[in-house]
C-alpha atoms as a PDB file:
ATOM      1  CA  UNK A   1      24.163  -1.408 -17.510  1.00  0.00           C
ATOM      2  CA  UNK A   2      21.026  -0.160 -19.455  1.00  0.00           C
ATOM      3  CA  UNK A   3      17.314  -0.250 -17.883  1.00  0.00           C
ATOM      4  CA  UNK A   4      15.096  -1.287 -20.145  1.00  0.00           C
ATOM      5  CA  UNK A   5      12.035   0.613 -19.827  1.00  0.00           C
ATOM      6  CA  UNK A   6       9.359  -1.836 -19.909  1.00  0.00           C
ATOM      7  CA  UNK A   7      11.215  -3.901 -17.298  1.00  0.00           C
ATOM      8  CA  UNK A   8      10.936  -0.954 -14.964  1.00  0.00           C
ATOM      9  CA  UNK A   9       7.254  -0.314 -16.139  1.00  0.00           C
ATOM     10  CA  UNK A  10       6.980  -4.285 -14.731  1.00  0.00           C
ATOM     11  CA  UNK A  11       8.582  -3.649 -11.844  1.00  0.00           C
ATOM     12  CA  UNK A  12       6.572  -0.316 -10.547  1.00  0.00           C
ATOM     13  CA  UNK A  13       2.869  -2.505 -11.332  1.00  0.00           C
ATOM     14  CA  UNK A  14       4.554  -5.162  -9.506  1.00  0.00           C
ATOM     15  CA  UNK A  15       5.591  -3.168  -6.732  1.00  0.00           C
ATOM     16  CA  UNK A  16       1.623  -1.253  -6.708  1.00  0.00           C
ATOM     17  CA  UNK A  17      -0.277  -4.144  -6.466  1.00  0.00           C
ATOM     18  CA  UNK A  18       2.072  -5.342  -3.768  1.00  0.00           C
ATOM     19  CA  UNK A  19       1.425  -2.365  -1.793  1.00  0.00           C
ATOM     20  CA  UNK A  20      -2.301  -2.541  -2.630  1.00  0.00           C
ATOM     21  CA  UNK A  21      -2.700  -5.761  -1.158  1.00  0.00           C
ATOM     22  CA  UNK A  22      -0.811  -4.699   1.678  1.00  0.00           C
ATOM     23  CA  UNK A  23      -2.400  -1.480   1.947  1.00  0.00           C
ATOM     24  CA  UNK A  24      -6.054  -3.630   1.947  1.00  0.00           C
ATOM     25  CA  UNK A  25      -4.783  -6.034   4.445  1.00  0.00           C
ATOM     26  CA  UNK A  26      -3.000  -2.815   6.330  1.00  0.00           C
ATOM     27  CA  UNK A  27      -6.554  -1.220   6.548  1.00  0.00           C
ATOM     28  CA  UNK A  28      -8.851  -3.995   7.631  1.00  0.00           C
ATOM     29  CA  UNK A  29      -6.781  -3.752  10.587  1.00  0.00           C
ATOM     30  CA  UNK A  30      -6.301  -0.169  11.035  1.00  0.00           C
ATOM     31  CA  UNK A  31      -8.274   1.744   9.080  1.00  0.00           C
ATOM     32  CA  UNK A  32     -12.401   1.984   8.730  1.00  0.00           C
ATOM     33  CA  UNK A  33     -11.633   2.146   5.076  1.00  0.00           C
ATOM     34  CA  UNK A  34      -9.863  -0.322   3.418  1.00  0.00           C
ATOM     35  CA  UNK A  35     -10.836   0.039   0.209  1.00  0.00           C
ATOM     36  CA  UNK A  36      -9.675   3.926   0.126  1.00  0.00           C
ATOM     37  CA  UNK A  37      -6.553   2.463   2.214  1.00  0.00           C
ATOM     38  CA  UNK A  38      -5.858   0.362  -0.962  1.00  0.00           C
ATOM     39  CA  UNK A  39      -6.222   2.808  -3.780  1.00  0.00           C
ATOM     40  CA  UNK A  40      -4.076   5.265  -1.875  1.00  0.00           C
ATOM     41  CA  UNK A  41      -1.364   2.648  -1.070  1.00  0.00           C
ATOM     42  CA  UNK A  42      -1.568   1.717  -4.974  1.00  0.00           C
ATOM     43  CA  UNK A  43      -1.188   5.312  -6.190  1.00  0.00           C
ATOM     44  CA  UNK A  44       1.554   5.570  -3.703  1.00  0.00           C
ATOM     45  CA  UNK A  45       3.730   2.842  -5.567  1.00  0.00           C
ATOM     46  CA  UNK A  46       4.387   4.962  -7.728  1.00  0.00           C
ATOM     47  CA  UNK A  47       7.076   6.666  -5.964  1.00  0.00           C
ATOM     48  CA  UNK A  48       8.796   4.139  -3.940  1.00  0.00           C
ATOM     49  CA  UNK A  49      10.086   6.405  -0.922  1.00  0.00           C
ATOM     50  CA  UNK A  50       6.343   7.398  -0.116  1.00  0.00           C
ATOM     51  CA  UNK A  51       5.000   3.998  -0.328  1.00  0.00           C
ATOM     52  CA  UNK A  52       7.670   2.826   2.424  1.00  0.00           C
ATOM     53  CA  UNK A  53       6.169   5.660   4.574  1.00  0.00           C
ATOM     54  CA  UNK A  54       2.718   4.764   3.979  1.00  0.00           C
ATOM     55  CA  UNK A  55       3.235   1.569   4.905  1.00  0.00           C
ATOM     56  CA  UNK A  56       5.172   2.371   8.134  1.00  0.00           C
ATOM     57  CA  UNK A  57       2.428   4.675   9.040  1.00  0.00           C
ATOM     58  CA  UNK A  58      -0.429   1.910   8.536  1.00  0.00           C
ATOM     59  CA  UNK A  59       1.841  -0.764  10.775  1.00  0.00           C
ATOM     60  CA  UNK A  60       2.194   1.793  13.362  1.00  0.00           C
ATOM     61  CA  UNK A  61      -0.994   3.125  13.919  1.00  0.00           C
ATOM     62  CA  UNK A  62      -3.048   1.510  16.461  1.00  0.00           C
ATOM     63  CA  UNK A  63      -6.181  -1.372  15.434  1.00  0.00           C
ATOM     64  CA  UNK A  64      -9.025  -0.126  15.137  1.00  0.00           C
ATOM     65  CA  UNK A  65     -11.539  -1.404  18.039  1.00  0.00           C
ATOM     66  CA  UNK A  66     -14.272  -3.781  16.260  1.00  0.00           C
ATOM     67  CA  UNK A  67     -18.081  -3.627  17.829  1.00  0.00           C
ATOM     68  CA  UNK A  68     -19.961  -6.810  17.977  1.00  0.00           C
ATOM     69  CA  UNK A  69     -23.212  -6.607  19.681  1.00  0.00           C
END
């Protein structure tokens, strides 16, 4: 079975702004910086297996305490 390239080239945008919106969502929660949180999660789409761990680092950390005064 042949891969056609631009179906893969779908699939890995697909799969980065997936983990972009996850990574934003991810580091609202977590993170003081979810715009950097994003980017790096998008960037890390590009190679699947460090994406996973990305993402398995952002759901285990700990929230990060919000102030309101």
């Amino acid at each position: 079975m042949n891969i056609n390239a631009t179906l893969f080239g779908q699939v890995i945008v697909v799969f980065a702004l997936l983990m972009a919106a996850l990574g934003y969502y991810l580091g609202k929660r977590k993170t003081q910086s979810p715009n950097l949180t994003a980017v790096v999660a998008f960037f890390a789409a590009l190679v699947p297996p460090l994406a996973i761990i990305l993402l398995i680092v952002l759901v285990l950390k700990n929230d990060v305490q919000t102030s309101k005064t």
